[in-house]
C-alpha atoms as a PDB file:
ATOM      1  CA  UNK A   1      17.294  19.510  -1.671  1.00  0.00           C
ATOM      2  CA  UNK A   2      18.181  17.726  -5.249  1.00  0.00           C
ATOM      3  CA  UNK A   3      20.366  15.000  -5.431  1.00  0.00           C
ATOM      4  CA  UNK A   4      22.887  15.544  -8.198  1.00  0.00           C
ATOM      5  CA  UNK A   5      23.538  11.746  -8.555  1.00  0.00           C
ATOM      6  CA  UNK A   6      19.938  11.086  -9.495  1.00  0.00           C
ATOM      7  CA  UNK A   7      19.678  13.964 -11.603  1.00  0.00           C
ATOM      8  CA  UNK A   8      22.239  12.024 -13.485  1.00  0.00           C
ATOM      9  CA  UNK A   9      20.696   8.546 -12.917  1.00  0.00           C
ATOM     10  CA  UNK A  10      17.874   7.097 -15.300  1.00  0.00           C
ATOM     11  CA  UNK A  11      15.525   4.836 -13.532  1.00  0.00           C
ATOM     12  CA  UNK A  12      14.326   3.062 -16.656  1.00  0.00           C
ATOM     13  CA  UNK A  13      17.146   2.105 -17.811  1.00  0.00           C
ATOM     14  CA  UNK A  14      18.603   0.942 -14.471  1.00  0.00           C
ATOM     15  CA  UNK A  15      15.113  -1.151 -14.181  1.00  0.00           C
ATOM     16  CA  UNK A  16      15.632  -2.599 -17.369  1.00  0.00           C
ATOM     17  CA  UNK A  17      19.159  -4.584 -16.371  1.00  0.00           C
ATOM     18  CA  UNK A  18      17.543  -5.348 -13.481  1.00  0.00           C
ATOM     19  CA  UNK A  19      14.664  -7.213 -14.800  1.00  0.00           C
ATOM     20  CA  UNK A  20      16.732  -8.702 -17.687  1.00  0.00           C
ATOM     21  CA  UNK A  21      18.919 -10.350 -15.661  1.00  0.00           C
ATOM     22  CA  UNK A  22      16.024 -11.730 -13.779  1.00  0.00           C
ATOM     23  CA  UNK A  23      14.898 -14.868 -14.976  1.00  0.00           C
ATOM     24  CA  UNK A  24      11.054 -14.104 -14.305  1.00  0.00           C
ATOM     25  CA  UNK A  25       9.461 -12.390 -18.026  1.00  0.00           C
ATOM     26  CA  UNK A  26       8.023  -9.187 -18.321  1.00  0.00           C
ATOM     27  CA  UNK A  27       4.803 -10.728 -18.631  1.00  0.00           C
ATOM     28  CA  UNK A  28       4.559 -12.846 -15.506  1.00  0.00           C
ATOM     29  CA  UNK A  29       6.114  -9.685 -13.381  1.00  0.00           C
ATOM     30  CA  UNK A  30       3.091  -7.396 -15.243  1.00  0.00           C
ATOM     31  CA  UNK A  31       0.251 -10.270 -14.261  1.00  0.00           C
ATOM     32  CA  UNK A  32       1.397 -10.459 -10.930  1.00  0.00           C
ATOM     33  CA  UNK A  33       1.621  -6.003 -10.465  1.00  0.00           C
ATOM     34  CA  UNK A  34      -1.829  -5.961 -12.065  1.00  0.00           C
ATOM     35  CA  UNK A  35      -0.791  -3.808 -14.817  1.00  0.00           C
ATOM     36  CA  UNK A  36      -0.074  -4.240 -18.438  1.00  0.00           C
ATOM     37  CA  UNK A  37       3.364  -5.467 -20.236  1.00  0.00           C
ATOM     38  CA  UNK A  38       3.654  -2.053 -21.634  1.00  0.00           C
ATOM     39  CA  UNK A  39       2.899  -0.099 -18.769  1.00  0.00           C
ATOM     40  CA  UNK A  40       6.648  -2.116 -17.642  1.00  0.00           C
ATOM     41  CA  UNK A  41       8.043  -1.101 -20.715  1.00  0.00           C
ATOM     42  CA  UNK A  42       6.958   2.351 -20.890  1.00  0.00           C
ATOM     43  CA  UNK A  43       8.549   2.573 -17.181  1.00  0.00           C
ATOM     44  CA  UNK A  44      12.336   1.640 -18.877  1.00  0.00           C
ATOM     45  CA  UNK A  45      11.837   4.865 -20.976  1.00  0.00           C
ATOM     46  CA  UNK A  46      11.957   7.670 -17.774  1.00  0.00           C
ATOM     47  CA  UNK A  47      14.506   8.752 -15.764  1.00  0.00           C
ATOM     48  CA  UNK A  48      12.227   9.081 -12.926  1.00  0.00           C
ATOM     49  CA  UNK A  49      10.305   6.144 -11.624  1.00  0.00           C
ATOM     50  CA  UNK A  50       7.403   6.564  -8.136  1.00  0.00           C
ATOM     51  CA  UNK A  51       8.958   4.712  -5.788  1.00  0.00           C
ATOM     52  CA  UNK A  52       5.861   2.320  -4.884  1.00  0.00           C
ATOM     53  CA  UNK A  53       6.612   1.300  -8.200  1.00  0.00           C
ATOM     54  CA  UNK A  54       9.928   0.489  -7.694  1.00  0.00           C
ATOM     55  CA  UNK A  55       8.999  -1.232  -4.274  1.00  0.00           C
ATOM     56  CA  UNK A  56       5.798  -3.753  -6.434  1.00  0.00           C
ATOM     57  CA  UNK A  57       8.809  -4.585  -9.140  1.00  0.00           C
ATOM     58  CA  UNK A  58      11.203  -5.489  -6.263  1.00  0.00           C
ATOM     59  CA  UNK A  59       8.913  -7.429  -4.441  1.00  0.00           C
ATOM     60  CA  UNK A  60       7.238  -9.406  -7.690  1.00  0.00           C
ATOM     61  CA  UNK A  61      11.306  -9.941  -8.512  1.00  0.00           C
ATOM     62  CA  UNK A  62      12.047 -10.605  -4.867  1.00  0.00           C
ATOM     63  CA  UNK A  63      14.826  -8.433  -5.156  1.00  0.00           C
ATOM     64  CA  UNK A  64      15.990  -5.623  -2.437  1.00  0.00           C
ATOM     65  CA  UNK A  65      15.750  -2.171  -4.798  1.00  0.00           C
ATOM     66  CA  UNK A  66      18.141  -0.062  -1.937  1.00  0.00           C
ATOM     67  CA  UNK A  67      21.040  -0.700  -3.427  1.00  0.00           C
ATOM     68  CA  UNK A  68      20.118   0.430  -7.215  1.00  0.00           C
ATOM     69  CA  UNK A  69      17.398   3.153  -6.135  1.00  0.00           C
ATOM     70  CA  UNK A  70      18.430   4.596  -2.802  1.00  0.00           C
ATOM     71  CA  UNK A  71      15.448   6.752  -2.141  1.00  0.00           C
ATOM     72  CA  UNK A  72      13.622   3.266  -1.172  1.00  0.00           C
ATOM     73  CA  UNK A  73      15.060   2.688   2.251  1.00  0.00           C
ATOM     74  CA  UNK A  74      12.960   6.040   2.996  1.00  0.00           C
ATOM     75  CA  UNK A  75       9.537   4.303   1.751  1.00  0.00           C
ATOM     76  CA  UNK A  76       7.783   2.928   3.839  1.00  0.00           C
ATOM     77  CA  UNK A  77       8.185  -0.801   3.239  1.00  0.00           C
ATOM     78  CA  UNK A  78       4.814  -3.875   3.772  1.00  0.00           C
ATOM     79  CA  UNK A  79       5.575  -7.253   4.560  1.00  0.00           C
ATOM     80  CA  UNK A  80       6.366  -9.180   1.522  1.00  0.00           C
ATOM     81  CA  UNK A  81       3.328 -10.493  -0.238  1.00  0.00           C
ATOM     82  CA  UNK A  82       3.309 -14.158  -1.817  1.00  0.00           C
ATOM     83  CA  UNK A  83       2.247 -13.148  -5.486  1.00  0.00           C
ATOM     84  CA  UNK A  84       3.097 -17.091  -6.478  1.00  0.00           C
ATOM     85  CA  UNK A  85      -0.313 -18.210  -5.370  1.00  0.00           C
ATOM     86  CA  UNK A  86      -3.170 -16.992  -6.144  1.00  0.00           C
ATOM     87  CA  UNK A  87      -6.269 -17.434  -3.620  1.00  0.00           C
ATOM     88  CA  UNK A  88      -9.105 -19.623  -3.962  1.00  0.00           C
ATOM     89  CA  UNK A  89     -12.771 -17.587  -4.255  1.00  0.00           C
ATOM     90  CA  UNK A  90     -13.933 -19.397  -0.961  1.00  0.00           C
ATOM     91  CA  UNK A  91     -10.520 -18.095   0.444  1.00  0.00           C
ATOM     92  CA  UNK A  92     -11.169 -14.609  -1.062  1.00  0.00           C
ATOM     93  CA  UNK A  93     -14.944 -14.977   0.385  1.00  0.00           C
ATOM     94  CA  UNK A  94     -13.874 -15.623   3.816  1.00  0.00           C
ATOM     95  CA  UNK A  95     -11.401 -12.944   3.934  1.00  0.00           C
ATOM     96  CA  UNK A  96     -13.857 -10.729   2.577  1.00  0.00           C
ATOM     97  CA  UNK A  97     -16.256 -12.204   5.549  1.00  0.00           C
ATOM     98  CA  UNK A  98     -13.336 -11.183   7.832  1.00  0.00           C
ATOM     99  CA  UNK A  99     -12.734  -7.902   7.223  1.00  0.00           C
ATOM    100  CA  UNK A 100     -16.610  -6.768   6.759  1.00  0.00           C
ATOM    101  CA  UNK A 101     -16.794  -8.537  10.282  1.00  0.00           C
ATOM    102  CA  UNK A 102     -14.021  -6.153  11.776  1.00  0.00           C
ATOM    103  CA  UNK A 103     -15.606  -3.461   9.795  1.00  0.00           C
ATOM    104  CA  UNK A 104     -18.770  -3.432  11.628  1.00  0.00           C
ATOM    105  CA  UNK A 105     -17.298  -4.411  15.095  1.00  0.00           C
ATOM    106  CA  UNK A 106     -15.526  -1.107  14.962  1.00  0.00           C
ATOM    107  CA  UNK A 107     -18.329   0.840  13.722  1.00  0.00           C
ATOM    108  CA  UNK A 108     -20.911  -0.738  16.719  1.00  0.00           C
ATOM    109  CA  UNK A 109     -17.617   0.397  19.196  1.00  0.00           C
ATOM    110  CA  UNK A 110     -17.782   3.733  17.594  1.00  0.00           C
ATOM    111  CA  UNK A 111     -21.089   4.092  17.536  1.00  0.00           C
ATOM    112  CA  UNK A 112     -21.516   2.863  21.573  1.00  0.00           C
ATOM    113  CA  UNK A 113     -18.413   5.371  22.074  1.00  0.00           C
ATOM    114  CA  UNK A 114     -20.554   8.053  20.437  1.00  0.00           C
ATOM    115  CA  UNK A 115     -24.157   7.550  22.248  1.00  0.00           C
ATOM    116  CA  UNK A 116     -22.172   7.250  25.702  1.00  0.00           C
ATOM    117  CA  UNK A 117     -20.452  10.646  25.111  1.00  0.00           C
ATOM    118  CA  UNK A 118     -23.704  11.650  23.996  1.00  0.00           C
ATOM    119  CA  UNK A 119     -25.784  10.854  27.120  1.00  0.00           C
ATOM    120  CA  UNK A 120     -22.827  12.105  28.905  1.00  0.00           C
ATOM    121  CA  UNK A 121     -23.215  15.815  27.431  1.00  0.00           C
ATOM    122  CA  UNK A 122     -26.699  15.205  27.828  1.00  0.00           C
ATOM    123  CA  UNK A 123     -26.735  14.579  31.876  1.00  0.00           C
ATOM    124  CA  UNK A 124     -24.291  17.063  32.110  1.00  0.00           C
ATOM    125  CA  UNK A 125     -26.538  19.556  30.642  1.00  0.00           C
ATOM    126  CA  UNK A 126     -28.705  18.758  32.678  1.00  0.00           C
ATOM    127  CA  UNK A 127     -26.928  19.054  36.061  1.00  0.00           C
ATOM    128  CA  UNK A 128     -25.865  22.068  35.173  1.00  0.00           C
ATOM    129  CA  UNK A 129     -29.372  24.402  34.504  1.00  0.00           C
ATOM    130  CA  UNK A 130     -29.606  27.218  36.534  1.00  0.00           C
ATOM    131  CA  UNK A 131     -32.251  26.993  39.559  1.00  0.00           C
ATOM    132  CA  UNK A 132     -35.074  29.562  39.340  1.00  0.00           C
ATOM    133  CA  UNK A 133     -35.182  30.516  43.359  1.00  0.00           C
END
C-alpha cells in the first residue's frame, strides 16, 4: 500500500534542514558513517532515502528521525553506538580476540552437537538390524 504523503515528501531535501541546523559539518557526520562527503550530498538530491541510512545520519547527529521520516519507527533500531571515540588497536585486537574466541566455542558446541547425534544414528542403526534366525 503507497503512502500518498511520502509520495509527496522528498527525503533529501528534508535531510538537508536537518543536518543544517545541526551544528556537526557534513564532513565529520561522513567520517564518522564511513562514507564520503558527497555520498551525503548526493543523498539531499532524492526523494527517497533507505532507511538504514536515515537511521546512521540520526544516530551520527544524535537525533530521533521518527518524527521527520515516519517509516523509521518500523526499522529495526541497535543500541546507539558512541562514534565520538574511536578505539585504540590493542582495544580493536582484543575485541577481535573476543569474538574469534566465541566464534570457535560455538563451532566446538556445534561440532560436539553434531558427532553426538551422529553416534546416536549410528547405535540406533545398529539396534535396529534385522536378526537372521
Amino acid at each position: 500500500m503507497l503512502n500518498v504523503c511520502n509520495m509527496l515528501r522528498h527525503d533529501g531535501e528534508i535531510l538537508k534542514k536537518l543536518i543544517g541546523k545541526g551544528d556537526i559539518p557534513i564532513s565529520r557526520i561522513a567520517k564518522q558513517m564511513g562514507v564520503n562527503r558527497s555520498t551525503i550530498y548526493r543523498m539531499f538530491d532524492k526523494a527517497d532515502i533507505p532507511i538504514d541510512f536515515l537511521l546512521k545520519i540520526g544516530k551520527v547527529i544524535n537525533k530521533d528521525m521518527s518524527p521527520f521520516f515516519p517509516e523509521v519507527i518500523q526499522a529495526i533500531q541497535e543500541p546507539p553506538v558512541n562514534y565520538s571515540s574511536p578505539k585504540s588497536y590493542s582495544e580493536l585486537l582484543d575485541e577481535r580476540r573476543y569474538w574469534k574466541d566465541k566464534y570457535i566455542n560455538i563451532l566446538e558446541k556445534c561440532n560436539s552437537l553434531l558427532n553426538n547425534q551422529l553416534a546416536s544414528t549410528k547405535s540406533t542403526k545398529v539396534n535396529k538390524k534385522p536378526s537372521n534366525d
